[in-house]
C-alpha atoms as a PDB file:
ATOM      1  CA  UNK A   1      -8.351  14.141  10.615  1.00  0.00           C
ATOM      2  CA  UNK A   2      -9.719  12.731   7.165  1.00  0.00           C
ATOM      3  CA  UNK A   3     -13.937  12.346   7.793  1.00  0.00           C
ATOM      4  CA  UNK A   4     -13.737   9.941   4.694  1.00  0.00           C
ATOM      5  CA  UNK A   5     -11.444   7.957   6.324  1.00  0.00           C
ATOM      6  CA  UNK A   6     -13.052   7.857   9.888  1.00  0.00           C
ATOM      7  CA  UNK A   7     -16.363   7.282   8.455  1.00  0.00           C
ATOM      8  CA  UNK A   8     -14.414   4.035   6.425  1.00  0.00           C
ATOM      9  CA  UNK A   9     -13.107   2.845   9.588  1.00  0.00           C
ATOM     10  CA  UNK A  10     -15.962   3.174  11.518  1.00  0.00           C
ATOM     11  CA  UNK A  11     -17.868   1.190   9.131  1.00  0.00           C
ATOM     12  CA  UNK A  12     -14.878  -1.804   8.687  1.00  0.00           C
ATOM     13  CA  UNK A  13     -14.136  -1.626  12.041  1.00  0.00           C
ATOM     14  CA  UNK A  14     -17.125  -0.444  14.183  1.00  0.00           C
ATOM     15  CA  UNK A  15     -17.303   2.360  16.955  1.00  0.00           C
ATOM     16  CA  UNK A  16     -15.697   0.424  19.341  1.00  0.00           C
ATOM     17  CA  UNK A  17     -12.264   0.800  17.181  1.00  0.00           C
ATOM     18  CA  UNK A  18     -12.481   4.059  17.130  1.00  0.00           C
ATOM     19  CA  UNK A  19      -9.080   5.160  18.742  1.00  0.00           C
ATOM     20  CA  UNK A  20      -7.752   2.965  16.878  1.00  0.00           C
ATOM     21  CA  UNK A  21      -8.988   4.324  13.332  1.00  0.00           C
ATOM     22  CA  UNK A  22      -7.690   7.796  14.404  1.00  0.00           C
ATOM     23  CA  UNK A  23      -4.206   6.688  15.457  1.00  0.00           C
ATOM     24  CA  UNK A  24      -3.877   4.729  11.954  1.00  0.00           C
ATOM     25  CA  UNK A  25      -5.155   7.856  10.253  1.00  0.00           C
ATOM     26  CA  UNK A  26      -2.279  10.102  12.497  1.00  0.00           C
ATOM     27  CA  UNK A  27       0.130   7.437  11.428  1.00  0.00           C
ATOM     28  CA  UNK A  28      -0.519   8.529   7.759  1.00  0.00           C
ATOM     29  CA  UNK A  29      -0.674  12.117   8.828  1.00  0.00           C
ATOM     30  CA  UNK A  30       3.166  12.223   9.511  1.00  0.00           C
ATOM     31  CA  UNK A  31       5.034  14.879   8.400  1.00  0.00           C
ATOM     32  CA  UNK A  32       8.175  12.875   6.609  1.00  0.00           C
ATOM     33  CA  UNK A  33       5.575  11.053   4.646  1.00  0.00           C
ATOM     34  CA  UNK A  34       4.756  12.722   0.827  1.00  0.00           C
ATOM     35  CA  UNK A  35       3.295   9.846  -0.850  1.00  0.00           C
ATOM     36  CA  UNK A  36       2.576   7.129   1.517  1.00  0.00           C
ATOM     37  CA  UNK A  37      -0.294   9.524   3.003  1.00  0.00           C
ATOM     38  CA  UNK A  38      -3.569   9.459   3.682  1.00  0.00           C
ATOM     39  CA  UNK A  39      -4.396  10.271  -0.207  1.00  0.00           C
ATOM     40  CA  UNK A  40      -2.148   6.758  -0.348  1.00  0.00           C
ATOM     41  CA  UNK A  41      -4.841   5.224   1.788  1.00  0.00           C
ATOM     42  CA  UNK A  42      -7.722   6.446   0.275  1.00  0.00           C
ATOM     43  CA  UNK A  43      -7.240   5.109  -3.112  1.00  0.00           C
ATOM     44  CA  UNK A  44      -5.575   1.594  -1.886  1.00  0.00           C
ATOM     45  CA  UNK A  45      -9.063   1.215  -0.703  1.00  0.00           C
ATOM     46  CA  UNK A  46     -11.186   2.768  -3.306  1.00  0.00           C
ATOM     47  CA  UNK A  47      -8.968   0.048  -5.479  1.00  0.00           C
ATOM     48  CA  UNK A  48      -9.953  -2.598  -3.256  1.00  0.00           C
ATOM     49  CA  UNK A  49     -13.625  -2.143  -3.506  1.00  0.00           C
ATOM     50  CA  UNK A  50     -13.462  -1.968  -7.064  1.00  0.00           C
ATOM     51  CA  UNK A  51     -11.874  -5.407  -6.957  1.00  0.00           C
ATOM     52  CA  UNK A  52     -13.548  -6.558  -4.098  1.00  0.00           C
ATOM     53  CA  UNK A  53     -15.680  -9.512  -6.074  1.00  0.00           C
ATOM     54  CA  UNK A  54     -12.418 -11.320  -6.702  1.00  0.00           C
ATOM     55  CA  UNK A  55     -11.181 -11.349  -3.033  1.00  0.00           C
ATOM     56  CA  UNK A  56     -12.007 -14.109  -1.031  1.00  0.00           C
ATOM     57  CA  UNK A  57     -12.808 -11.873   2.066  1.00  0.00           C
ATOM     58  CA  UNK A  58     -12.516  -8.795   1.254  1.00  0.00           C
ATOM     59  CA  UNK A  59     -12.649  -6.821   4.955  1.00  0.00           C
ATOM     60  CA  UNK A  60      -9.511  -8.341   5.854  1.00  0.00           C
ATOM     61  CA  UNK A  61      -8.043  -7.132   2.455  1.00  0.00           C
ATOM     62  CA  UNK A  62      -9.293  -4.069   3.419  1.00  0.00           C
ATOM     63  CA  UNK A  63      -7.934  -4.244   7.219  1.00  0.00           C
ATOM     64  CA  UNK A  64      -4.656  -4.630   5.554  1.00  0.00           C
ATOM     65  CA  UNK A  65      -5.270  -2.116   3.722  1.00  0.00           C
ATOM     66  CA  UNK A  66      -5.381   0.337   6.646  1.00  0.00           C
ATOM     67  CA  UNK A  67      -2.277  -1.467   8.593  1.00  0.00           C
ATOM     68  CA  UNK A  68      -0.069  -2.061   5.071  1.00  0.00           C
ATOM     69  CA  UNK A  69       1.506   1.480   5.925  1.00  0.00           C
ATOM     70  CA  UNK A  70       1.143   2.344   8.854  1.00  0.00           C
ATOM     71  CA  UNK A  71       4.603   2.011  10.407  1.00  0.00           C
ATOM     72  CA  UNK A  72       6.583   3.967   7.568  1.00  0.00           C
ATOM     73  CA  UNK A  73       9.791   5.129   7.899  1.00  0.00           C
ATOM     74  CA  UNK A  74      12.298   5.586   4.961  1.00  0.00           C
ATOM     75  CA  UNK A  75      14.962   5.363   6.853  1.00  0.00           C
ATOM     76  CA  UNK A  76      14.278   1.736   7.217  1.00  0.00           C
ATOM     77  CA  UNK A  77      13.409  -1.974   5.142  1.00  0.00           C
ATOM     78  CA  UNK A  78      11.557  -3.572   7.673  1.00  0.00           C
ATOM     79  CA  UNK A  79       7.994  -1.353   7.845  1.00  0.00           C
ATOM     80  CA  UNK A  80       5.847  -4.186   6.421  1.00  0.00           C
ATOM     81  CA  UNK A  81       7.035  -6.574   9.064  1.00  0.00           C
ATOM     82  CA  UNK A  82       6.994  -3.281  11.567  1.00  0.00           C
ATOM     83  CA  UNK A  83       3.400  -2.503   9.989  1.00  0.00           C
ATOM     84  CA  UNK A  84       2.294  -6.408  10.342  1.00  0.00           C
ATOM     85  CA  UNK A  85       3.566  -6.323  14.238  1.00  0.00           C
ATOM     86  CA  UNK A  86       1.419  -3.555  14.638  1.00  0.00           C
ATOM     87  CA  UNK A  87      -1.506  -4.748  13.022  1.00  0.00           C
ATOM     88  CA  UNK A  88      -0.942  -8.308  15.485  1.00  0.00           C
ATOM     89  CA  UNK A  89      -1.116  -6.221  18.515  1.00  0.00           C
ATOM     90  CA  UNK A  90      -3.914  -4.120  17.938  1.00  0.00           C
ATOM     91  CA  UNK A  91      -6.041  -6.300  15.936  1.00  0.00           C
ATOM     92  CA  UNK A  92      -6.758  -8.553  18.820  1.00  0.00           C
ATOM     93  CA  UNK A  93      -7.940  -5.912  20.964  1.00  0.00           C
ATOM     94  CA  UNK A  94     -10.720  -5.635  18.295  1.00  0.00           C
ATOM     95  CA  UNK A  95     -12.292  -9.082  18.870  1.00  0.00           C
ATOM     96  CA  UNK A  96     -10.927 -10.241  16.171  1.00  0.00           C
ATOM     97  CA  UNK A  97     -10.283 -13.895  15.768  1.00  0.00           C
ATOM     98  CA  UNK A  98      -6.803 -15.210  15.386  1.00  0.00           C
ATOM     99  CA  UNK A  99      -7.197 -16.650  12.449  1.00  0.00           C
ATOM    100  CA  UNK A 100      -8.059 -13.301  11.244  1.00  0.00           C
ATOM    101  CA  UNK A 101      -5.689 -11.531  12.666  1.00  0.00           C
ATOM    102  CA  UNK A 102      -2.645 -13.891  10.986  1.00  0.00           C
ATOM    103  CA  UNK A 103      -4.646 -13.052   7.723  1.00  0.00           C
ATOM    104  CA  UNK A 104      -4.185  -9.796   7.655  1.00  0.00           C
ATOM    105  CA  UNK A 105      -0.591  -9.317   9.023  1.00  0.00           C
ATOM    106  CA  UNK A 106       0.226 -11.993   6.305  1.00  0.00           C
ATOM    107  CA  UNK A 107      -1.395  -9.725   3.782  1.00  0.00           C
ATOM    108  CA  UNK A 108       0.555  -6.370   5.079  1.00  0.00           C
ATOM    109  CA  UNK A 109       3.711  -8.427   4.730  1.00  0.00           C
ATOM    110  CA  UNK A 110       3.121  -9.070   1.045  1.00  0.00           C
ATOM    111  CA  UNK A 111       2.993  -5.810   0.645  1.00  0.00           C
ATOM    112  CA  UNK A 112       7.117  -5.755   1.108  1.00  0.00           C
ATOM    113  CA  UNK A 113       7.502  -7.828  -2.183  1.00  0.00           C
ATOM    114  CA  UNK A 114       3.864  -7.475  -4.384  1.00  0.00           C
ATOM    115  CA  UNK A 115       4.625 -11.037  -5.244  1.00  0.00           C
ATOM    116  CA  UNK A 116       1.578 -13.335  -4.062  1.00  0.00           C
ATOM    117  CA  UNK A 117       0.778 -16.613  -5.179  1.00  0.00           C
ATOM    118  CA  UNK A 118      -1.044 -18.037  -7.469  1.00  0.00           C
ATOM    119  CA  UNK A 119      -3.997 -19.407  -5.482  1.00  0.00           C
ATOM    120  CA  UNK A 120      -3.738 -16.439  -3.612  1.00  0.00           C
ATOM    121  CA  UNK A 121      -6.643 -13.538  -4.489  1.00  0.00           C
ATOM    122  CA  UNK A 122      -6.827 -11.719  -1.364  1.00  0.00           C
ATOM    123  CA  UNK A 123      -2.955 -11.249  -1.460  1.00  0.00           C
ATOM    124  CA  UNK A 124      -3.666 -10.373  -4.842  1.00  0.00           C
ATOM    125  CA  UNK A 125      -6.335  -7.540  -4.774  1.00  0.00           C
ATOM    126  CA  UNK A 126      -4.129  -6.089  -1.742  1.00  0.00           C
ATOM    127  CA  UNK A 127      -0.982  -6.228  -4.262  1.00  0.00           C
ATOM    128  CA  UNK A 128      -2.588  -4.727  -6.985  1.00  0.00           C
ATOM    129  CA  UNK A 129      -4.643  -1.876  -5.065  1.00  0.00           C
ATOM    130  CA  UNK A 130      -1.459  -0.982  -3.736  1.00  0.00           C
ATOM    131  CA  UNK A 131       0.434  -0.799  -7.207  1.00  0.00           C
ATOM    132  CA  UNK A 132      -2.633   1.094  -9.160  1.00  0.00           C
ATOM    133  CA  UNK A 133      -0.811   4.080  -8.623  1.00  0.00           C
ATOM    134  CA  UNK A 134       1.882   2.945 -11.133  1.00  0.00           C
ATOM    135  CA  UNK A 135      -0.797   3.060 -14.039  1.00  0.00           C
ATOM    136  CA  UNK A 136      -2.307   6.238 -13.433  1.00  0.00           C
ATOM    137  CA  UNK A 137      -2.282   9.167 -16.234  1.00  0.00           C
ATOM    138  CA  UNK A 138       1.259  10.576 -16.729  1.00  0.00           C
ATOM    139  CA  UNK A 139       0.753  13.590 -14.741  1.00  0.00           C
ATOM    140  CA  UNK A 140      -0.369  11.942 -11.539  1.00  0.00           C
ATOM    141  CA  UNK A 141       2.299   9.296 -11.706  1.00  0.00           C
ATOM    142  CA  UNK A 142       4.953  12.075 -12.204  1.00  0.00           C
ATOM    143  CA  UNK A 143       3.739  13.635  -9.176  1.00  0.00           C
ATOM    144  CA  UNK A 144       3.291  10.566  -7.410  1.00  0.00           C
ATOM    145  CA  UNK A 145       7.314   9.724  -8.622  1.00  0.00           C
ATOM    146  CA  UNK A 146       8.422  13.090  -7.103  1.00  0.00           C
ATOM    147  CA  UNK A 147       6.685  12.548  -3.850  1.00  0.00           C
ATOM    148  CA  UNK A 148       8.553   9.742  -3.405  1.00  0.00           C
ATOM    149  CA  UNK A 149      12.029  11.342  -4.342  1.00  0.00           C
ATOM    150  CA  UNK A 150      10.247  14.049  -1.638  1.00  0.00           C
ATOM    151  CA  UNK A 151      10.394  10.929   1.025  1.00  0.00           C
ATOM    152  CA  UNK A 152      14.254  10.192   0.270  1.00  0.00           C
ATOM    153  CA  UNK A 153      15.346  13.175   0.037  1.00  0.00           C
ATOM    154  CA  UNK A 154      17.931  12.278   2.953  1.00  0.00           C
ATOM    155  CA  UNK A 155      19.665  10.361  -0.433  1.00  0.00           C
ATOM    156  CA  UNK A 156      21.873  11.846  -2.794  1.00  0.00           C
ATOM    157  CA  UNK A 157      20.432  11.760  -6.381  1.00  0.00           C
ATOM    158  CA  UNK A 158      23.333   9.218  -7.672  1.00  0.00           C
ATOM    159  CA  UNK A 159      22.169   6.980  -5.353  1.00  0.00           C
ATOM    160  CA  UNK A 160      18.403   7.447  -5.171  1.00  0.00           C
ATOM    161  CA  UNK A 161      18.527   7.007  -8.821  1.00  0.00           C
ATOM    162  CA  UNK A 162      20.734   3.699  -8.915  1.00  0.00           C
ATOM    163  CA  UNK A 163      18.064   2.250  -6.141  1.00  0.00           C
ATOM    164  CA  UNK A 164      14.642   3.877  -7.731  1.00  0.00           C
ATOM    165  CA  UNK A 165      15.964   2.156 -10.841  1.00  0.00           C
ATOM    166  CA  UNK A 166      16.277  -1.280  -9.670  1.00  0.00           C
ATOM    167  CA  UNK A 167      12.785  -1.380  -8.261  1.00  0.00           C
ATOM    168  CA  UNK A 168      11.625   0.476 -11.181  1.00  0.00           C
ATOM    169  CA  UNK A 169      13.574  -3.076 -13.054  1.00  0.00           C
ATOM    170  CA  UNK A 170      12.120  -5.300 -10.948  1.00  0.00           C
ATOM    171  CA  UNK A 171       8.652  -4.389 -11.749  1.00  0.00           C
ATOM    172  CA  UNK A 172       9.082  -4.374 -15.468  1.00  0.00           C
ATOM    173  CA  UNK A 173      10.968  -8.120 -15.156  1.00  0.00           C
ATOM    174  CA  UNK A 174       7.837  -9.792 -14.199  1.00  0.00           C
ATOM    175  CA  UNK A 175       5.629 -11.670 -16.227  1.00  0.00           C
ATOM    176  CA  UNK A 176       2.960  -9.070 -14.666  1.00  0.00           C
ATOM    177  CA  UNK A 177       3.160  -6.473 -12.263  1.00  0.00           C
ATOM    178  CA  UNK A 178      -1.098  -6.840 -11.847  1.00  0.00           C
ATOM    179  CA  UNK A 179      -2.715 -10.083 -11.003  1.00  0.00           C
ATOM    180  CA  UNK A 180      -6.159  -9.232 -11.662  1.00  0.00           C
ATOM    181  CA  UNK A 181      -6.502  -5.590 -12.374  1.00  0.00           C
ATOM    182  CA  UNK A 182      -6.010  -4.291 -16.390  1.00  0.00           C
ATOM    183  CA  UNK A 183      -3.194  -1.679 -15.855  1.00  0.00           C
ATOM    184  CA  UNK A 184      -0.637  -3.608 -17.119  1.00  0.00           C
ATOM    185  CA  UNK A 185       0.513  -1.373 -20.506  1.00  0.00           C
ATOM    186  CA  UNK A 186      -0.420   2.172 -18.561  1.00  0.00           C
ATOM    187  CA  UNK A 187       1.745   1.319 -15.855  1.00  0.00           C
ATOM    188  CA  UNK A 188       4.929  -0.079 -18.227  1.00  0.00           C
ATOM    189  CA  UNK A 189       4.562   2.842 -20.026  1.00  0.00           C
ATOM    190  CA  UNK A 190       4.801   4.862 -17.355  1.00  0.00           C
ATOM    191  CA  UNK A 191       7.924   3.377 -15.725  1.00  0.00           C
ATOM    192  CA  UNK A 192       9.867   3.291 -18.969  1.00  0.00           C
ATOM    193  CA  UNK A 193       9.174   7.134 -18.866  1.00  0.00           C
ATOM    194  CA  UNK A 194      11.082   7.154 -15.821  1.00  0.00           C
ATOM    195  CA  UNK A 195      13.525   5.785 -16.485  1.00  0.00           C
ATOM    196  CA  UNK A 196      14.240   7.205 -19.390  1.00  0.00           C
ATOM    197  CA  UNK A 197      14.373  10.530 -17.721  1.00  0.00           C
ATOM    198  CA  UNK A 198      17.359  11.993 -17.118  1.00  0.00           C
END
C-alpha cells in the first residue's frame, strides 16, 4: 500500500473515504498491470497539480484522476466507461453531490479518446496529465513503451505492432496531442522513435 498515495487520498477525499482510497490503490496494485500502476497514478496527479491553475475545479480533475484507471483490463475496450461506472457508484457514497459526481465520470470517460473540447479545461488538464508520459526523456518513455507491450503480451508482435501503430498515428494526426501543457515536440519525437523501431 503506497503511503503517498493514501496520504493524497486522505487529503482529496477525507478519512471517511478511506476504504475507498485503499481499494482504488489495490485496483492499481494488480498484478497484469505494468504501466497503468500506481507509479501511473502518481504522476497523473503530480501533472495535475502542476496544471491545476488552468482547471476550473481542479479536485474533481483530480477525483478522476484516481477513478480514470481503475477498472483496467487489457483484455477489454470498455475500462473508461467500466472505470466511470465505478466512479458513479462509489462517489455517491462519499457525499458527493450529483452534479459532481457526473463531472467526474464524464472526465474518466474522456480519458478513452484524449479529445476534449475546446471550452473544456478540466477535460483538458485530465487529458494532458494523463498523456505527459508520452514526452518524457527517451529512456523513461522506452520503458514506459515496453511496459505496455508487458500488458499485451497475450498479443502476437504482428499484431501488437499493427494496433500500437495506429494509436501511435492517431496521436501524431492531431493538430496537438497537449491542450495546455508544452510537451508537444518531446513527445512527437518520441513517438516517431517508435515507430521507427523495428
Amino acid at each position: 500500500m503506497s503511503t503517498e498515495l493514501m496520504d493524497r487520498w486522505r487529503a482529496l477525499a477525507g478519512p471517511e473515504a478511506e476504504n475507498l482510497g485503499r481499494e482504488l490503490i489495490a485496483r492499481y496494485g494488480e498484478p497484469h498491470r505494468s504501466y497503468h500502476t500506481a507509479d501511473h497514478l502518481k504522476a497523473t496527479l503530480a501533472h495535475i497539480d502542476m496544471l491545476a491553475q488552468n482547471a476550473a475545479d481542479p479536485d474533481l480533475v483530480r477525483l478522476a484522476a484516481w477513478f480514470h484507471d481503475a477498472v483496467y483490463d487489457p483484455r477489454r475496450d470498455d475500462n473508461e466507461e467500466r472505470s466511470a461506472r465505478l466512479a458513479e457508484r462509489a462517489l455517491p457514497e462519499m457525499g458527493l453531490p450529483a452534479d459532481a459526481v457526473a463531472t467526474v465520470a464524464r472526465l474518466v470517460r474522456l480519458t478513452a479518446t484524449h479529445d476534449p473540447a475546446p471550452d473544456d479545461p478540466d477535460g483538458a488538464v485530465l487529458c494532458d496529465a494523463d498523456l505527459a508520459i508520452l514526452a518524457t526523456p527517451p529512456e523513461i518513455y522506452t520503458a514506459y513503451a515496453a511496459a505496455v507491450r508487458q500488458e499485451y503480451s497475450f498479443v502476437p508482435d504482428d499484431a501488437f505492432r499493427e494496433g500500437r501503430a495506429a494509436v501511435l498515428r492517431s496521436l501524431l494526426d492531431r493538430p496537438a496531442i497537449f491542450r495546455i501543457a508544452d510537451l508537444e515536440a518531446q513527445a512527437r519525437a518520441n513517438i516517431h522513435a517508435e515507430l521507427d523501431r523495428p
